[in-house]
Structures are given as structure tokens and as C-alpha cells.
N, C-alpha and C. Protein backbone atom coordinates (compact mmCIF):
# COMPACT_ATOMS: atom_id res chain seq x y z
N UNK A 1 30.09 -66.02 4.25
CA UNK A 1 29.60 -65.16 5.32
C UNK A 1 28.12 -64.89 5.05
N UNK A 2 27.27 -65.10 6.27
CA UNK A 2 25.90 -64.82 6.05
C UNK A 2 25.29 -63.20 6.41
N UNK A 3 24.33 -63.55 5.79
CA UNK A 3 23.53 -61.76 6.02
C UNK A 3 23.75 -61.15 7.13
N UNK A 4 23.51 -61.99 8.03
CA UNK A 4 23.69 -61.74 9.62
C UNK A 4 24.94 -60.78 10.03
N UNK A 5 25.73 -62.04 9.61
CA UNK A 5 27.51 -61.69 9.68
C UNK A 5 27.47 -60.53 9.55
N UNK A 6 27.41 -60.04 8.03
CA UNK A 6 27.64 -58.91 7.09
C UNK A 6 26.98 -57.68 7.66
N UNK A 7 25.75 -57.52 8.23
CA UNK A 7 25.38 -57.07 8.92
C UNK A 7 25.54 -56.51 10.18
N UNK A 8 26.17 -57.36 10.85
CA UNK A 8 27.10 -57.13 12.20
C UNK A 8 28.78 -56.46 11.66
N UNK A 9 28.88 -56.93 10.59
CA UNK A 9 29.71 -56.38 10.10
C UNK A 9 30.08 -54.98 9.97
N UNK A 10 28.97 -54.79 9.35
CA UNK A 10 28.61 -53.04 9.34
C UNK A 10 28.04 -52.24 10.21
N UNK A 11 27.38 -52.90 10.90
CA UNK A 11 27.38 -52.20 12.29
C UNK A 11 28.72 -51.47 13.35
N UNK A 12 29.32 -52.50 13.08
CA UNK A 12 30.37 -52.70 14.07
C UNK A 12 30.97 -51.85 13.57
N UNK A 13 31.78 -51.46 11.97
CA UNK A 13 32.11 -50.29 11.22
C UNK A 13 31.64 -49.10 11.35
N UNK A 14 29.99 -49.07 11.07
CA UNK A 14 29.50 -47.44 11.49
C UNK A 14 29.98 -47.20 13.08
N UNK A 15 29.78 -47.85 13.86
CA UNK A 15 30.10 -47.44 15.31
C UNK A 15 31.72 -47.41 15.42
N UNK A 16 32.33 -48.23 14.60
CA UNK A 16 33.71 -47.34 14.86
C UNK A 16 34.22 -46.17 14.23
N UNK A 17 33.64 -45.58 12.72
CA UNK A 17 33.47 -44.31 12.17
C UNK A 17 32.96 -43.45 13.06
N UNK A 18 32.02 -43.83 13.52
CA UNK A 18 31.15 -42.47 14.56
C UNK A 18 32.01 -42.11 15.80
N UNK A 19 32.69 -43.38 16.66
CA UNK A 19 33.71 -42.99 17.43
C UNK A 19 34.89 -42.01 16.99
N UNK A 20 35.63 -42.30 15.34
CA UNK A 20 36.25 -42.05 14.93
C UNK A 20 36.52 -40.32 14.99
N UNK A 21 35.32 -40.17 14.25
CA UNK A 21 34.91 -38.21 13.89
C UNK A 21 34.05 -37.70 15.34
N UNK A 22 33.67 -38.29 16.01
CA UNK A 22 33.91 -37.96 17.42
C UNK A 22 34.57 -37.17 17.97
N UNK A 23 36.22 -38.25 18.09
CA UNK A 23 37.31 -38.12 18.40
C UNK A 23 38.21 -37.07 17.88
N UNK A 24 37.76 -37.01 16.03
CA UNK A 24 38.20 -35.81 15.31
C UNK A 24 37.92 -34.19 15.85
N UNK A 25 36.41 -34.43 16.16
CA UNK A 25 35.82 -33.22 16.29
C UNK A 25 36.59 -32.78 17.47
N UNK A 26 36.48 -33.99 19.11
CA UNK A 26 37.18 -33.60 20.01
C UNK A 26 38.65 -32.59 20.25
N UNK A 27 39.45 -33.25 19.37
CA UNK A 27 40.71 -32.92 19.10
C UNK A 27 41.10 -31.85 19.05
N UNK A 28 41.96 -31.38 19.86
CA UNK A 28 42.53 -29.94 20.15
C UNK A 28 42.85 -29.29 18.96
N UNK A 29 43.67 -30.18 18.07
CA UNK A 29 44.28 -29.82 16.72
C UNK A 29 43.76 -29.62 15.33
N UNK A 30 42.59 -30.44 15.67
CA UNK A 30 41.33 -30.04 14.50
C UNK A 30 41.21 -28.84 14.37
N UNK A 31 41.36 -28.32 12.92
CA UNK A 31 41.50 -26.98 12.34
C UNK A 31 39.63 -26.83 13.06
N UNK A 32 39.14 -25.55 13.09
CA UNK A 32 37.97 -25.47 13.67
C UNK A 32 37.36 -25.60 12.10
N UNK A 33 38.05 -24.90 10.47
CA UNK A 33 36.77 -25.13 9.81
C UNK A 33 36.55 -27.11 9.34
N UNK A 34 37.31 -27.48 9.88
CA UNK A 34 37.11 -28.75 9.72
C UNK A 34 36.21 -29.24 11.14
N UNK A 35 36.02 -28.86 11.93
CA UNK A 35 35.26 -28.99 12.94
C UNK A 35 33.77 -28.52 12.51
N UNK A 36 33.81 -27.37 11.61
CA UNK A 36 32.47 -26.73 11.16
C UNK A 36 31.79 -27.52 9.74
N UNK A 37 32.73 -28.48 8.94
CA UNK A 37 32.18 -29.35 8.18
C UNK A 37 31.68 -30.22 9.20
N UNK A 38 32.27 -31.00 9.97
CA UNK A 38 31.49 -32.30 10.66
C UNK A 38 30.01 -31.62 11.28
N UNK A 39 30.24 -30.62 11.50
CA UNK A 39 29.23 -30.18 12.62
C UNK A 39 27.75 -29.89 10.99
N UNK A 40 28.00 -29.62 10.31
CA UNK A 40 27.04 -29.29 9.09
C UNK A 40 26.84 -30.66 8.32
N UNK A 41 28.26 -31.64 8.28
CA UNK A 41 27.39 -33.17 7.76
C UNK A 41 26.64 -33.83 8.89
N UNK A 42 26.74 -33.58 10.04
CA UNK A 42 26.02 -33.58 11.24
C UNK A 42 24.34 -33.33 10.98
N UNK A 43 24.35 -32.16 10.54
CA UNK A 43 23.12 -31.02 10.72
C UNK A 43 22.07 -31.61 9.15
N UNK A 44 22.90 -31.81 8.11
CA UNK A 44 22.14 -31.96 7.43
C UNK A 44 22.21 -33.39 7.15
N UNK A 45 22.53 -34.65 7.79
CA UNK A 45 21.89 -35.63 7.80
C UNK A 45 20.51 -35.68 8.99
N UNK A 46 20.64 -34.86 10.04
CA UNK A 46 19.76 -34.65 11.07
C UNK A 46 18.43 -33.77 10.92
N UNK A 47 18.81 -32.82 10.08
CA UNK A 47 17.78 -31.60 9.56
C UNK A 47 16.40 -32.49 9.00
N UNK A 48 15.50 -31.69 9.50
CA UNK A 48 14.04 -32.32 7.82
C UNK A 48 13.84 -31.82 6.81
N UNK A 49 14.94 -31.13 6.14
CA UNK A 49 15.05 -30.10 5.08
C UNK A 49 16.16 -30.44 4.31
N UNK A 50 16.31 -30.52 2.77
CA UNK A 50 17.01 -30.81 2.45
C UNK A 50 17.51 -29.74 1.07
N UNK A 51 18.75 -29.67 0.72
CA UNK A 51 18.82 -29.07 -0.41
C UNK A 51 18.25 -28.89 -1.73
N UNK A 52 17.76 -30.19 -1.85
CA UNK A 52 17.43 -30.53 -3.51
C UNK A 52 16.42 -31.97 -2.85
N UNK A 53 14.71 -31.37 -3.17
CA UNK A 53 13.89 -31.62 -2.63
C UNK A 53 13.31 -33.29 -3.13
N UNK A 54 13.15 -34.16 -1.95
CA UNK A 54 13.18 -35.46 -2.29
C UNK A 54 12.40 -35.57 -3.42
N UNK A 55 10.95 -34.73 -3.58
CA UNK A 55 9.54 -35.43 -4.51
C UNK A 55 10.60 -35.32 -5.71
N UNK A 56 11.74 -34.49 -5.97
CA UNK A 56 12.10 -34.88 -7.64
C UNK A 56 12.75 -36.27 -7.65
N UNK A 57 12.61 -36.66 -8.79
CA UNK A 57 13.13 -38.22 -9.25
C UNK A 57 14.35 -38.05 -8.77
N UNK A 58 14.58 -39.41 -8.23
CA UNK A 58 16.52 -39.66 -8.15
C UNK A 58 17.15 -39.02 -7.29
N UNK A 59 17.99 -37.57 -7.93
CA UNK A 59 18.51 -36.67 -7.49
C UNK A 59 17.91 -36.30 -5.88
N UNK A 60 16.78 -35.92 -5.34
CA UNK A 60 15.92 -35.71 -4.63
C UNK A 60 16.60 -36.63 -3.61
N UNK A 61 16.14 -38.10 -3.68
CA UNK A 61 16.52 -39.13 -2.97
C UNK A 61 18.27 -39.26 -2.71
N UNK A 62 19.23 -39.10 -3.59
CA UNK A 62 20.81 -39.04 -3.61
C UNK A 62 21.35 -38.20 -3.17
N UNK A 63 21.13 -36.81 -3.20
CA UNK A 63 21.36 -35.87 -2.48
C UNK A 63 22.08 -36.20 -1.09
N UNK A 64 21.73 -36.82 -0.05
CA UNK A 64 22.16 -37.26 1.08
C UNK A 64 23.74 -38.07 0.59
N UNK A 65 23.36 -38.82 -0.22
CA UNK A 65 24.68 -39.62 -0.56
C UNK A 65 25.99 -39.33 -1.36
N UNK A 66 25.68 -38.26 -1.39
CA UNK A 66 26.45 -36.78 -1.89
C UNK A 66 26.92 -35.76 -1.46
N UNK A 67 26.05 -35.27 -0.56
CA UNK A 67 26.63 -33.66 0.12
C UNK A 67 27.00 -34.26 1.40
N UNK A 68 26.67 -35.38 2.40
CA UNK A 68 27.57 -35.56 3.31
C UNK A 68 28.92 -36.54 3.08
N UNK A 69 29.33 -37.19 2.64
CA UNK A 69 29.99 -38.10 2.51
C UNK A 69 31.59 -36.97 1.57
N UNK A 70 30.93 -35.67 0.60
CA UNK A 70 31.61 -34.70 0.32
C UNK A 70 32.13 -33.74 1.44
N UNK A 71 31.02 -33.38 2.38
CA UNK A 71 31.50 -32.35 3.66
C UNK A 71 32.86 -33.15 4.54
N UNK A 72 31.99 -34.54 5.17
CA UNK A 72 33.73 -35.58 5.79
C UNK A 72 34.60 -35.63 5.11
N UNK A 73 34.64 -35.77 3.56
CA UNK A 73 35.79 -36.06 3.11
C UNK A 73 36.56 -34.62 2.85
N UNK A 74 36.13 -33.14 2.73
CA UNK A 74 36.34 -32.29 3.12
C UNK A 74 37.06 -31.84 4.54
N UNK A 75 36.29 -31.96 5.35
CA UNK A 75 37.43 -32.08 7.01
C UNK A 75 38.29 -33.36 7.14
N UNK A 76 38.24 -34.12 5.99
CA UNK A 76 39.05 -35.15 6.69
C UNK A 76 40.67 -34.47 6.23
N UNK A 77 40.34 -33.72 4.55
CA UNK A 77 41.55 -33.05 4.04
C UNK A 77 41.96 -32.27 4.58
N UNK A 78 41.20 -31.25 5.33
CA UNK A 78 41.58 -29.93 5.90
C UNK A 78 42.62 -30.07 7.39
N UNK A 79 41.97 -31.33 7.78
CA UNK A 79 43.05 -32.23 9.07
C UNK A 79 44.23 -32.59 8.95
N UNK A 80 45.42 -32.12 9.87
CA UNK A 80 46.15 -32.82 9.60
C UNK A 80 46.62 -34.13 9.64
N UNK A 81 47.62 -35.02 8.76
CA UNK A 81 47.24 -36.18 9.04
C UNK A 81 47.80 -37.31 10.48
N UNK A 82 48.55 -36.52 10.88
CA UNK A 82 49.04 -37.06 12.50
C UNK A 82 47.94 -36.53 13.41
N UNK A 83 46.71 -35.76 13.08
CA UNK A 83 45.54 -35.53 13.74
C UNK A 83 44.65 -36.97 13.38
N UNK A 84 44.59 -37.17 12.27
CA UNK A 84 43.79 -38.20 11.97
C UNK A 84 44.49 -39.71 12.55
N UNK A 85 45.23 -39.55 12.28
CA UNK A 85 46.18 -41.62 12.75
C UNK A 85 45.74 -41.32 14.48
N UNK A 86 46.08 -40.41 15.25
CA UNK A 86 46.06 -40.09 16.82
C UNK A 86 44.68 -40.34 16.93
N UNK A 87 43.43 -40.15 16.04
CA UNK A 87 41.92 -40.21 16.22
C UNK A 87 41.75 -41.67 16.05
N UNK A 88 42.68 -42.18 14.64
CA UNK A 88 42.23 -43.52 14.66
C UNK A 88 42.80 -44.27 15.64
N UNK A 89 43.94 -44.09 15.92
CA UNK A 89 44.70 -45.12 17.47
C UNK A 89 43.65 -45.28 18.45
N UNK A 90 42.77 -44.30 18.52
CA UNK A 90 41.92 -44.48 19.96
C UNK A 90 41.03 -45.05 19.74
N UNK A 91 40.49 -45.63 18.55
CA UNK A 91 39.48 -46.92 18.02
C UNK A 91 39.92 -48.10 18.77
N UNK A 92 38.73 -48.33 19.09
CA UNK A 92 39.27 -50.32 19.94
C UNK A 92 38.84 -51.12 18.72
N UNK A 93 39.77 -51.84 18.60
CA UNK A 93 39.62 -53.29 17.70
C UNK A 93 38.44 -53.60 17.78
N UNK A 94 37.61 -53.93 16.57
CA UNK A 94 36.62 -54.91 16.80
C UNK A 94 36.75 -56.20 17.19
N UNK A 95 36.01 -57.29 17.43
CA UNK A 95 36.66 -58.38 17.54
C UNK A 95 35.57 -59.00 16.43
N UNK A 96 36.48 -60.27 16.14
CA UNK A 96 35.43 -60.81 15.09
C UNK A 96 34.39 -61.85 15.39
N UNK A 97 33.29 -61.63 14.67
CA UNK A 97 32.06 -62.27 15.79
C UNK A 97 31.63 -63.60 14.71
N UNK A 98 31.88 -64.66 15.83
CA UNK A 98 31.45 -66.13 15.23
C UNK A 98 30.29 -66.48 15.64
């Protein structure tokens, strides 16, 4: 598989995640503080402010790859899980691109 591929690959993935927690957030049954994590990994990938300030080494820069990826996986627990399979059913198949 070429760069290209792999690439389209992951595209096609983020846009079905983003449909995904969309759909979560939509959801009647979504506990609301699990509605209030998405809405804050929302805010602080979107914000120009960050917790733990980029100029320090490393940490600075990782930060992002840490506190959101912790907040989703947070509402994803707080959900129940026949909330979550009902969010994923409404994903359309990708198709695979030659």
C-alpha cells in the first residue's frame, strides 16, 4: 500500500470518528456529563490556549496528545454501551479505494 493509499486511509477514518462522536453527542441517551467531555475535547483542541505551555520542551508540544484523546476516552466510558454500537450502526461503510 502506497502513501497515497494510507493516507486516504486515514482520512476516510478521521471522517468516520468525527461522524461517530457527532452522533454520540446527538444522542438522546448520552449521559450529558459525557456530552460535556466531548464538548471540552472539542474546546481545547479548538482553543489558542493551552494547559501546559508549548515553548517548554516536549511536554508543551504532547499535551494535545494527552488531554484529548483522555477526555473521549472518558465519555466514551461514561456512555452506555448500546448508546455507543446505535452511534456506530449509523456510520456508512467506507468503501475501499483502488
Amino acid at each position: 500500500m502506497g502513501l497515497r493509499a494510507q493516507l486516504a486511509a486515514l482520512a476516510s477514518r478521521f471522517k468516520q470518528e468525527v461522524v461517530f462522536y457527532r452522533a454520540l453527542h446527538a444522542h438522546p441517551q448520552t449521559p450529558w456529563l459525557a456530552k460535556a467531555l466531548l464538548w471540552l475535547a472539542l474546546a481545547y483542541l479548538v482553543l489558542p490556549f493551552d494547559l501546559i505551555p508549548d515553548f517548554i520542551p516536549v511536554i508543551g508540544q504532547l499535551d494535545e496528545l494527552v488531554i484529548i484523546p483522555l477526555l473521549l476516552y472518558l465519555a466514551l466510558k461514561l456512555t452506555p454501551v448500546a448508546v455507543r454500537q446505535a452511534c456506530r450502526d449509523t456510520i456508512p461503510v467506507a468503501q475501499d479505494q483502488k
